[in-house]
C-alpha atoms as a PDB file:
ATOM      1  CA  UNK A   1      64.101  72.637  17.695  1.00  0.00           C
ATOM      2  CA  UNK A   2      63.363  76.201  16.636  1.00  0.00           C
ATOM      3  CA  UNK A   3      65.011  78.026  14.112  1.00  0.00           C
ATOM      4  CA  UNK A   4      66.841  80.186  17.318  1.00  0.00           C
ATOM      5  CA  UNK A   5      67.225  77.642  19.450  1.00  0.00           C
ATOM      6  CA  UNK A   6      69.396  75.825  16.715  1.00  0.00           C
ATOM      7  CA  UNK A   7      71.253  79.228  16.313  1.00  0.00           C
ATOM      8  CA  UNK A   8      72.598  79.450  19.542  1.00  0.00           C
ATOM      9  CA  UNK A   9      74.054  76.257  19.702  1.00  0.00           C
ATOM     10  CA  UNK A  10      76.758  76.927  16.507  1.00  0.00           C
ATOM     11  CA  UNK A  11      79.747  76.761  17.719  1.00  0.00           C
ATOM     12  CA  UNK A  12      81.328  79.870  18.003  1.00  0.00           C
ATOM     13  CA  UNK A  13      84.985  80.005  15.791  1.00  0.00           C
ATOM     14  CA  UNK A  14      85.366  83.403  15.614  1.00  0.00           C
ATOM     15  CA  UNK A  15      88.876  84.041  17.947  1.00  0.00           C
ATOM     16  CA  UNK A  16      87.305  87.919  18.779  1.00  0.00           C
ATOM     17  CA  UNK A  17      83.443  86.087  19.712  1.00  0.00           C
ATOM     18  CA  UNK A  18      85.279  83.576  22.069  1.00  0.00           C
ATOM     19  CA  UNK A  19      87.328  85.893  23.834  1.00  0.00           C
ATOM     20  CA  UNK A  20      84.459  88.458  24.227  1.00  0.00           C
ATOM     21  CA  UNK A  21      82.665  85.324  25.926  1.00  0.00           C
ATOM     22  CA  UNK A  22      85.247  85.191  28.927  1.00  0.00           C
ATOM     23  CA  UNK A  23      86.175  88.666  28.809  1.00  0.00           C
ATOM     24  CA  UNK A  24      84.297  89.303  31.871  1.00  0.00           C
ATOM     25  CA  UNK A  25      86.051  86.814  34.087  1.00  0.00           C
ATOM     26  CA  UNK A  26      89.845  88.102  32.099  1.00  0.00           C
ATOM     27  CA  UNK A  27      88.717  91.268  33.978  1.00  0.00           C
ATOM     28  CA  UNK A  28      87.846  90.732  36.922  1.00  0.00           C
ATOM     29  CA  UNK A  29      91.322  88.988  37.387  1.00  0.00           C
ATOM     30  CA  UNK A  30      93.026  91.959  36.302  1.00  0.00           C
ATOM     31  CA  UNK A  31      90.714  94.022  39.093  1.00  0.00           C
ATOM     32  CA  UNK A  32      92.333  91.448  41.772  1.00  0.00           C
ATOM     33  CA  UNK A  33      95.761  92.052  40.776  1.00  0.00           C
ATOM     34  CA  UNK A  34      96.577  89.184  38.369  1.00  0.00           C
ATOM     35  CA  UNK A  35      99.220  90.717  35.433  1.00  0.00           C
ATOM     36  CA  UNK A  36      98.234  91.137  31.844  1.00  0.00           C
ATOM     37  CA  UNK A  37     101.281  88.721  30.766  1.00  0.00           C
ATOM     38  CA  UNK A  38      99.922  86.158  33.023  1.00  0.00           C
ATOM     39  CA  UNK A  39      96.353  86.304  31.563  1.00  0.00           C
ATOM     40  CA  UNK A  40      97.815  86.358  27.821  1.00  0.00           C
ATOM     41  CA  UNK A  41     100.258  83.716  28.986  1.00  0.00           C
ATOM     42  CA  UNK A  42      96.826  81.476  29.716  1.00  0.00           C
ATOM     43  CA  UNK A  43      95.105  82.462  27.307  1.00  0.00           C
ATOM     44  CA  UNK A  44      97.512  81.167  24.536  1.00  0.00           C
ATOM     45  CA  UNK A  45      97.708  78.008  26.437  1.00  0.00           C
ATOM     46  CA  UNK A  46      94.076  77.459  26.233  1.00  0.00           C
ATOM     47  CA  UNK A  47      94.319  78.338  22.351  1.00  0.00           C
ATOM     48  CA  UNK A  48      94.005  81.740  21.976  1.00  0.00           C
ATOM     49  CA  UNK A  49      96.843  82.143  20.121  1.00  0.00           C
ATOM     50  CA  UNK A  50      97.098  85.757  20.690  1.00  0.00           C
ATOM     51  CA  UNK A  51     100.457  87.799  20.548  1.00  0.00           C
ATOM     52  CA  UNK A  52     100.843  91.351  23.051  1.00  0.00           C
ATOM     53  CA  UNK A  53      99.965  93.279  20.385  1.00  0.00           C
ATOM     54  CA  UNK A  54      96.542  91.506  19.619  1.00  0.00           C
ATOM     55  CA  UNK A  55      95.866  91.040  23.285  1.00  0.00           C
ATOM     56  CA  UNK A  56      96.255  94.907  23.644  1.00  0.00           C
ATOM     57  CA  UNK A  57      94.271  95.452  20.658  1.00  0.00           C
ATOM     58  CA  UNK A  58      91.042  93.650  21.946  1.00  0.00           C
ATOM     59  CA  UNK A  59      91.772  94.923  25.778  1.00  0.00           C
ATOM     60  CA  UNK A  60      91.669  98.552  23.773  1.00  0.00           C
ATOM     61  CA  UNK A  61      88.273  97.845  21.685  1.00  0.00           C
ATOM     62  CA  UNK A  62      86.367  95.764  24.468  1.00  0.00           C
ATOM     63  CA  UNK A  63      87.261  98.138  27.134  1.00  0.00           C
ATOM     64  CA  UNK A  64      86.328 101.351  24.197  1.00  0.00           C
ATOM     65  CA  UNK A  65      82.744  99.254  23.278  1.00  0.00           C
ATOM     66  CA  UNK A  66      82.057  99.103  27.192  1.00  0.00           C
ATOM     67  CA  UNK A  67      83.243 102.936  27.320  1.00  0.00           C
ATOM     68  CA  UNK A  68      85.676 102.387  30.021  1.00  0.00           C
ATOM     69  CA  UNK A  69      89.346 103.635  29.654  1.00  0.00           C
ATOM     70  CA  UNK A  70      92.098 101.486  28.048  1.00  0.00           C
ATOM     71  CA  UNK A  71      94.907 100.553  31.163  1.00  0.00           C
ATOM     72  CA  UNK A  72      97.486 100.917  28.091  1.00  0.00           C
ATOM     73  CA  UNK A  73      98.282 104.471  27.888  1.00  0.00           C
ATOM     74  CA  UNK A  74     100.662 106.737  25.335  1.00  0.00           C
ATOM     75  CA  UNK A  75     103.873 107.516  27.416  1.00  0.00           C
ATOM     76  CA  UNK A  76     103.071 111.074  26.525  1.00  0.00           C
ATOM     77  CA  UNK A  77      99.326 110.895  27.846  1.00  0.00           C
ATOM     78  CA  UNK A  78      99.470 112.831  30.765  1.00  0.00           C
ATOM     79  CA  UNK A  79     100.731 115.620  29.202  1.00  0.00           C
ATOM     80  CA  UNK A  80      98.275 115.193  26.154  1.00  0.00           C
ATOM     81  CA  UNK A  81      95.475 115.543  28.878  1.00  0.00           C
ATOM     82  CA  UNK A  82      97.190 118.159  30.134  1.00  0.00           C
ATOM     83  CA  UNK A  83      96.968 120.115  26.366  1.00  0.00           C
ATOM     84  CA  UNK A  84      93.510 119.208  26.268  1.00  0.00           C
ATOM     85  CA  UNK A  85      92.192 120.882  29.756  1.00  0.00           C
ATOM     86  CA  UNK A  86      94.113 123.793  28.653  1.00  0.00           C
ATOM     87  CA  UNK A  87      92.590 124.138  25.102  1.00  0.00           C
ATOM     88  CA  UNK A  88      88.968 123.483  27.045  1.00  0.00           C
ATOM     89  CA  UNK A  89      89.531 125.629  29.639  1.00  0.00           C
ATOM     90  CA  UNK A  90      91.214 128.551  27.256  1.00  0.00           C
ATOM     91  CA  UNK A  91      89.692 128.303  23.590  1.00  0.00           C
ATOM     92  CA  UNK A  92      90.523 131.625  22.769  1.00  0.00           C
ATOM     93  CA  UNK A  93      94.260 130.387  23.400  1.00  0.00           C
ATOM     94  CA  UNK A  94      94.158 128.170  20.662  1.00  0.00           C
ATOM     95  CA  UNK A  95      92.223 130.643  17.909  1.00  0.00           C
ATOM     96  CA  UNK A  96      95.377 133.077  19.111  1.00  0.00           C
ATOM     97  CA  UNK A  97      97.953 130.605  18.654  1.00  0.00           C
ATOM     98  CA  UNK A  98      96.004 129.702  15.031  1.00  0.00           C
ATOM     99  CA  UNK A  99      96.399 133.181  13.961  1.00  0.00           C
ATOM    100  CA  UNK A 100     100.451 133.745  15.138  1.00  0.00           C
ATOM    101  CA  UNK A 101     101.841 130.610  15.089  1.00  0.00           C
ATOM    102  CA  UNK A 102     100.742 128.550  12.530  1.00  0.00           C
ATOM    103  CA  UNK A 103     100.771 131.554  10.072  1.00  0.00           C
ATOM    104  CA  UNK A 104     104.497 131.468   9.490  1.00  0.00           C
ATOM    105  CA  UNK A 105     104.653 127.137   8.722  1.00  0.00           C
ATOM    106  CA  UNK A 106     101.875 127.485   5.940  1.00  0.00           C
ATOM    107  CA  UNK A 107     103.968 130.434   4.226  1.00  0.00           C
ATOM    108  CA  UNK A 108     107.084 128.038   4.680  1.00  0.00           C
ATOM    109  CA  UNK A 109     105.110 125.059   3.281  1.00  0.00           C
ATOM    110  CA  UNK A 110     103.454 126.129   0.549  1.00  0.00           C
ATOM    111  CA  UNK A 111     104.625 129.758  -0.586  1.00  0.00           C
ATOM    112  CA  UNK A 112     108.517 128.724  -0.154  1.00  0.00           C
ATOM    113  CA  UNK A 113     108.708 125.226  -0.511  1.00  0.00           C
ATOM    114  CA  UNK A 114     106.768 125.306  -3.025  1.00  0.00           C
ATOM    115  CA  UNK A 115     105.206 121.191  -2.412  1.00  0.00           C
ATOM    116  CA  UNK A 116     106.189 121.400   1.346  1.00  0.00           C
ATOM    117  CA  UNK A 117     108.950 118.966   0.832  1.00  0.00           C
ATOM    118  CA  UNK A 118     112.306 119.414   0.927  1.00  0.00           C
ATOM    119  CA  UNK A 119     114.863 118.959  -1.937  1.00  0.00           C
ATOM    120  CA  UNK A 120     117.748 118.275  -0.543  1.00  0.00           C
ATOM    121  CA  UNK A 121     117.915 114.799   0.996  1.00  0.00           C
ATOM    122  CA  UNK A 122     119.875 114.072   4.542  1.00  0.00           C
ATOM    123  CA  UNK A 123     119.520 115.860   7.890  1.00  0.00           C
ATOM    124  CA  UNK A 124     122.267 118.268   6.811  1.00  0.00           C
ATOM    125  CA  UNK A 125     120.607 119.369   3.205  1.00  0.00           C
ATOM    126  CA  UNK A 126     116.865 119.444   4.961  1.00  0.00           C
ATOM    127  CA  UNK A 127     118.239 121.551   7.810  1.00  0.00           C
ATOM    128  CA  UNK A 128     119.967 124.228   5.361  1.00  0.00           C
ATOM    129  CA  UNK A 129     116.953 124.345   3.742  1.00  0.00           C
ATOM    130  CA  UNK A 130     114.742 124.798   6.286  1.00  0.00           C
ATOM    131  CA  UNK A 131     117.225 128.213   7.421  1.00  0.00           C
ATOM    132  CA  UNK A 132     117.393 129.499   4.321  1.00  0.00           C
ATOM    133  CA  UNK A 133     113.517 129.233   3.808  1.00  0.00           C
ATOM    134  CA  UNK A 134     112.684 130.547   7.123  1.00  0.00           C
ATOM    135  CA  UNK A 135     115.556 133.399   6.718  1.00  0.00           C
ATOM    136  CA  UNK A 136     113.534 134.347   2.867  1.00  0.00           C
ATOM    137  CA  UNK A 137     110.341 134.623   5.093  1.00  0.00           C
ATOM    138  CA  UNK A 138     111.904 137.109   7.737  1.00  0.00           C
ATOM    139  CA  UNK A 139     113.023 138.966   5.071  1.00  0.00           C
ATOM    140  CA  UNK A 140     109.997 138.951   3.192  1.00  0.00           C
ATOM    141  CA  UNK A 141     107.986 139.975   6.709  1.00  0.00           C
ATOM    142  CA  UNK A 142     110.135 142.596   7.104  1.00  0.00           C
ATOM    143  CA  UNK A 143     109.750 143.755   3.768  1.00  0.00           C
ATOM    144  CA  UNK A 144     105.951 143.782   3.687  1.00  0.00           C
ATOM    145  CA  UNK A 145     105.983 145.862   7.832  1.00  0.00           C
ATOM    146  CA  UNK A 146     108.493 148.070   6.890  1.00  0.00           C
ATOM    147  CA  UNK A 147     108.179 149.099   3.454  1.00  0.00           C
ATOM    148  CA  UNK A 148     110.954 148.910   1.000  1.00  0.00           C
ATOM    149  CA  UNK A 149     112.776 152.439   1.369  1.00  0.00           C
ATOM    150  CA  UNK A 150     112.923 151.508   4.975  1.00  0.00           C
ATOM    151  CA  UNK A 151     113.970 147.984   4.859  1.00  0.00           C
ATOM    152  CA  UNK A 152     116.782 148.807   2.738  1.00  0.00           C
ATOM    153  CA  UNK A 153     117.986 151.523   4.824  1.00  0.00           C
ATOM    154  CA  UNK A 154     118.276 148.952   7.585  1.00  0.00           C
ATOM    155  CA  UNK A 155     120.344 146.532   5.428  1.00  0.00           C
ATOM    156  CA  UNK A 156     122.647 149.155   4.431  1.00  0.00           C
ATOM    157  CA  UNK A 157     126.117 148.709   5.737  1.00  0.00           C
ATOM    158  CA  UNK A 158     126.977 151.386   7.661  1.00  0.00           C
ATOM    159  CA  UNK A 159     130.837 152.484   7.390  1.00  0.00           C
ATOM    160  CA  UNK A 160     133.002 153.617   9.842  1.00  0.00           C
END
């Protein structure tokens, strides 16, 4: 028997190898109709073994390896493929929102915060925090457009 020969003939104890054996026929049920709990439900009765989790894992990578889509899908998908036409279709969108947006959360994170964390512990402590950080960055914004002979002028109190 040739070296090869004798090769293919090892049984195979891998759990991933033996699946990936069948996985063509585990698919071609699902294209008829048959449910994934049904298929995992036989498979673990044949000795798989396998919990949802780990059947949804190898679904995920066999279907990925093949390059077809994965039938398990983030609840949020739709609108993530939604965000993603929209940042194709409009990249100058994104280099705007880069430049406006995310401006003012580095300053909070790092010039403010100091770390980026917060010191105070609880939703209460983080969430005063958080105001009185983003309140010190209006004020220093302001500070910096306006100039400070003008900026105090507009924080004067003005008496009736």
């Amino acid at each position: 028997m040739k070296f090869d020969d004798a090769l293919d003939q090892l049984p195979v104890e891998k759990k991933a190898r033996r699946l990936k054996v069948i996985w063509p026929l585990i698919e071609a049920k699902l294209a008829e109709g048959v449910s994934h709990a049904a298929v995992l439900e036989l498979l673990n009765r044949n000795g798989f073994d396998l919990t949802e989790g780990t059947y949804k894992n190898y679904l995920h990578r066999f279907r990925w390896q093949r390059g077809a889509p994965s039938s398990f899908r983030n609840e949020a998908q739709e609108t993530l493929e939604r965000m993603r036409r929209r940042v194709e279709r409009y990249p100058e969108a994104m280099a705007l929102r880069r430049e406006t947006a995310e401006h003012p959360f580095a300053n909070l994170k790092h010039r403010i915060l100091g770390n980026g964390r917060f010191l105070l512990r609880g939703i209460n402590g983080a969430g005063a925090e958080r105001a009185l950080a983003v309140l010190a960055y209006n004020f220093r914004r302001a500070l910096n457009l306006l100039g400070a002979a003008a900026f105090r002028q507009r924080l004067a109190i003005q008496r009736a």
